[in-house]
Protein backbone atom coordinates (compact mmCIF):
# COMPACT_ATOMS: atom_id res chain seq x y z
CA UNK A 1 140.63 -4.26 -85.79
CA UNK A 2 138.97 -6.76 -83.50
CA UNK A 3 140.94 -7.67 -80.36
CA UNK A 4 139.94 -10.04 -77.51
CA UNK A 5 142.29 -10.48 -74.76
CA UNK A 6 142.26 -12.92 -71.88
CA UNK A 7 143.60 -12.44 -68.68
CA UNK A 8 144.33 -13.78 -65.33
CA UNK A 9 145.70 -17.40 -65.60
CA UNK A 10 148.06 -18.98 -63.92
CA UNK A 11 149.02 -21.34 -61.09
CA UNK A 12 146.25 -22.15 -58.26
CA UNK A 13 146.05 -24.46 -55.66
CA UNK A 14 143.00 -26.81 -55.21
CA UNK A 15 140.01 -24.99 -52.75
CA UNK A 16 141.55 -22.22 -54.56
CA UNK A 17 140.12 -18.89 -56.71
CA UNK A 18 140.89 -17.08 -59.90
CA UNK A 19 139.24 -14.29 -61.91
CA UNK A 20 139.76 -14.36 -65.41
CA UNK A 21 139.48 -11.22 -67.18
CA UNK A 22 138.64 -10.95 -71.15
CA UNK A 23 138.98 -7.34 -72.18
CA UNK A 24 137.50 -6.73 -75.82
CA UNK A 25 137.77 -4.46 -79.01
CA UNK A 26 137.07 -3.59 -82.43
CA UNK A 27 133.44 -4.09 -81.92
CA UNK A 28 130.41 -2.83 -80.16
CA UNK A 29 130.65 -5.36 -77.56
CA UNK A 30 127.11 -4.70 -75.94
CA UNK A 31 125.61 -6.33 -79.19
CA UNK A 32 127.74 -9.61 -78.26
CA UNK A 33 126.78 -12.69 -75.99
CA UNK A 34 130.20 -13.50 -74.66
CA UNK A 35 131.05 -17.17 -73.59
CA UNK A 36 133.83 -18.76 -71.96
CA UNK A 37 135.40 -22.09 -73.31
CA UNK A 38 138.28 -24.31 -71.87
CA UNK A 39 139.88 -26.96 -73.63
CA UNK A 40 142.45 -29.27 -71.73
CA UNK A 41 144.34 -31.82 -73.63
CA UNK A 42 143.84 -34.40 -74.77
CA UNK A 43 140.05 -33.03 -74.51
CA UNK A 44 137.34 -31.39 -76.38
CA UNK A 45 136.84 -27.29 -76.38
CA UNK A 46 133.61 -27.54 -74.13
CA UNK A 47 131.83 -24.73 -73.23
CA UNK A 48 131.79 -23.10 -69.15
CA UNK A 49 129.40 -19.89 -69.15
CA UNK A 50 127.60 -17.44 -71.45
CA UNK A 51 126.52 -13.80 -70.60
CA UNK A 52 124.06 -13.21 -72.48
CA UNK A 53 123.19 -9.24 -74.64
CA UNK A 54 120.34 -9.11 -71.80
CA UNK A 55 122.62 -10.07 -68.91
CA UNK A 56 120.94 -13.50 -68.74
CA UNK A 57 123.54 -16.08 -67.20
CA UNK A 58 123.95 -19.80 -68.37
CA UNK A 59 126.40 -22.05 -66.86
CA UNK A 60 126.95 -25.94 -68.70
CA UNK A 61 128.65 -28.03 -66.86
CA UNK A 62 127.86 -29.30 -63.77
CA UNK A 63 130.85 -29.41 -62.00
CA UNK A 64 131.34 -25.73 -61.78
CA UNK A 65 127.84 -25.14 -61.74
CA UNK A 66 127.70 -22.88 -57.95
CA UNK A 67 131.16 -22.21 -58.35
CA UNK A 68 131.96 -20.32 -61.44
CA UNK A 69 130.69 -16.79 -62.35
CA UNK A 70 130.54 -15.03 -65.37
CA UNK A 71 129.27 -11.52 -65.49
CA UNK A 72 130.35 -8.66 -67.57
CA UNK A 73 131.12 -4.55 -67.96
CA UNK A 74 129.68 -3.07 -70.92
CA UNK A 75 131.31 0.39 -69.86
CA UNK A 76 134.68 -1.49 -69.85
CA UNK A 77 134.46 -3.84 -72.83
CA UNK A 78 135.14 -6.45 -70.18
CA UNK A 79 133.77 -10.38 -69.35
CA UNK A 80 134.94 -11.70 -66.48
CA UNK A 81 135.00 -15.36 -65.13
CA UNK A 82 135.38 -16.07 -61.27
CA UNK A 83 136.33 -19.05 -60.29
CA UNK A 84 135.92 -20.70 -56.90
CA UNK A 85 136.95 -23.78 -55.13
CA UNK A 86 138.97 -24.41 -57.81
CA UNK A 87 139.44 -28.24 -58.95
CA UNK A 88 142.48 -30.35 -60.69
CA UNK A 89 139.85 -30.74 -63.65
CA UNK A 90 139.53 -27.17 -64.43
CA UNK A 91 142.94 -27.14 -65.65
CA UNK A 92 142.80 -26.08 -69.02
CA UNK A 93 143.41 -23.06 -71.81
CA UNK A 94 140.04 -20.84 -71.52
CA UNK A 95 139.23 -18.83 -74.24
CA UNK A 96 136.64 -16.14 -74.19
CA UNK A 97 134.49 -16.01 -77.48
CA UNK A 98 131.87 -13.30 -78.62
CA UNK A 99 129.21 -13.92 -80.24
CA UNK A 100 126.40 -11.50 -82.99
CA UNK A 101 124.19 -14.29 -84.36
CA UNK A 102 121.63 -12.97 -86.90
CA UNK A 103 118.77 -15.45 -86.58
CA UNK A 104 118.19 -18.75 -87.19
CA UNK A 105 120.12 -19.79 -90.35
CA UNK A 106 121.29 -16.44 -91.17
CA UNK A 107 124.64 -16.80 -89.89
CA UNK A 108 126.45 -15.28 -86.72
CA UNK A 109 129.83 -13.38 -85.90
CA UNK A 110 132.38 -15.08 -83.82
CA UNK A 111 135.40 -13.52 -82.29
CA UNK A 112 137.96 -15.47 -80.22
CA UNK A 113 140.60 -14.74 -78.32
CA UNK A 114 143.77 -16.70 -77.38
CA UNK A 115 143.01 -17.60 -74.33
CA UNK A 116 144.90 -18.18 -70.92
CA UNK A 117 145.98 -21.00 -69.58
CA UNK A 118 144.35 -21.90 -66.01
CA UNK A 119 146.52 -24.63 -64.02
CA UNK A 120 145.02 -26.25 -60.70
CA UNK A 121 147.77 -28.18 -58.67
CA UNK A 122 149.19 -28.66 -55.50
């Protein structure tokens, strides 16, 4: 049974940090590029940060470019997002999302989780 479980929301304050956790089962997770995605209201899902099979690093948006980490723990099943200097816009559900793809056109596995919500406010 596939599980993906996010962890580590909650209430920050602005200049603030937060480590999200996104613990993972069901699947051999070292085949798996694992992303995080946020989606406030109101908004669309857009994507933060991928970790890569290879450990290669790619984050989107340039607003938390410098200030958001994602790195993961094959041994622990485990993808982590830390967050830094925290912002009012980063408020949002993030969802952690693994990824098999096959090639080009032959179709891909996806796996999400629930996510956890991630509130920046004074």
């Amino acid at each position: 049974q596939v599980q993906i479980v996010e962890s580590g929301g909650g209430l920050v304050q602005p200049g603030g940090s937060l480590t999200l956790s996104c613990a993972v089962s069901g699947f051999t997770f070292s085949n798996y590029d694992m992303s995080w995605y946020r989606q406030a209201p109101g908004k669309e899902r857009e994507l933060v940060a991928t970790i890569t099979t290879g450990g290669t690093t790619l984050t989107y948006l340039d607003p938390v470019k410098g200030r958001f980490t994602i790195s993961r723990d094959n041994a622990k099943n485990t993808v982590y997002l830390q967050m830094n200097n925290l912002k009012p816009d980063a408020t949002a559900v993030y969802l952690c999302r693994a990824r098999r793809s096959y090639g080009l056109g032959l179709g891909a596995d996806l796996y999400w989780g629930q996510g956890t919500q991630v509130t920046v406010s004074s």
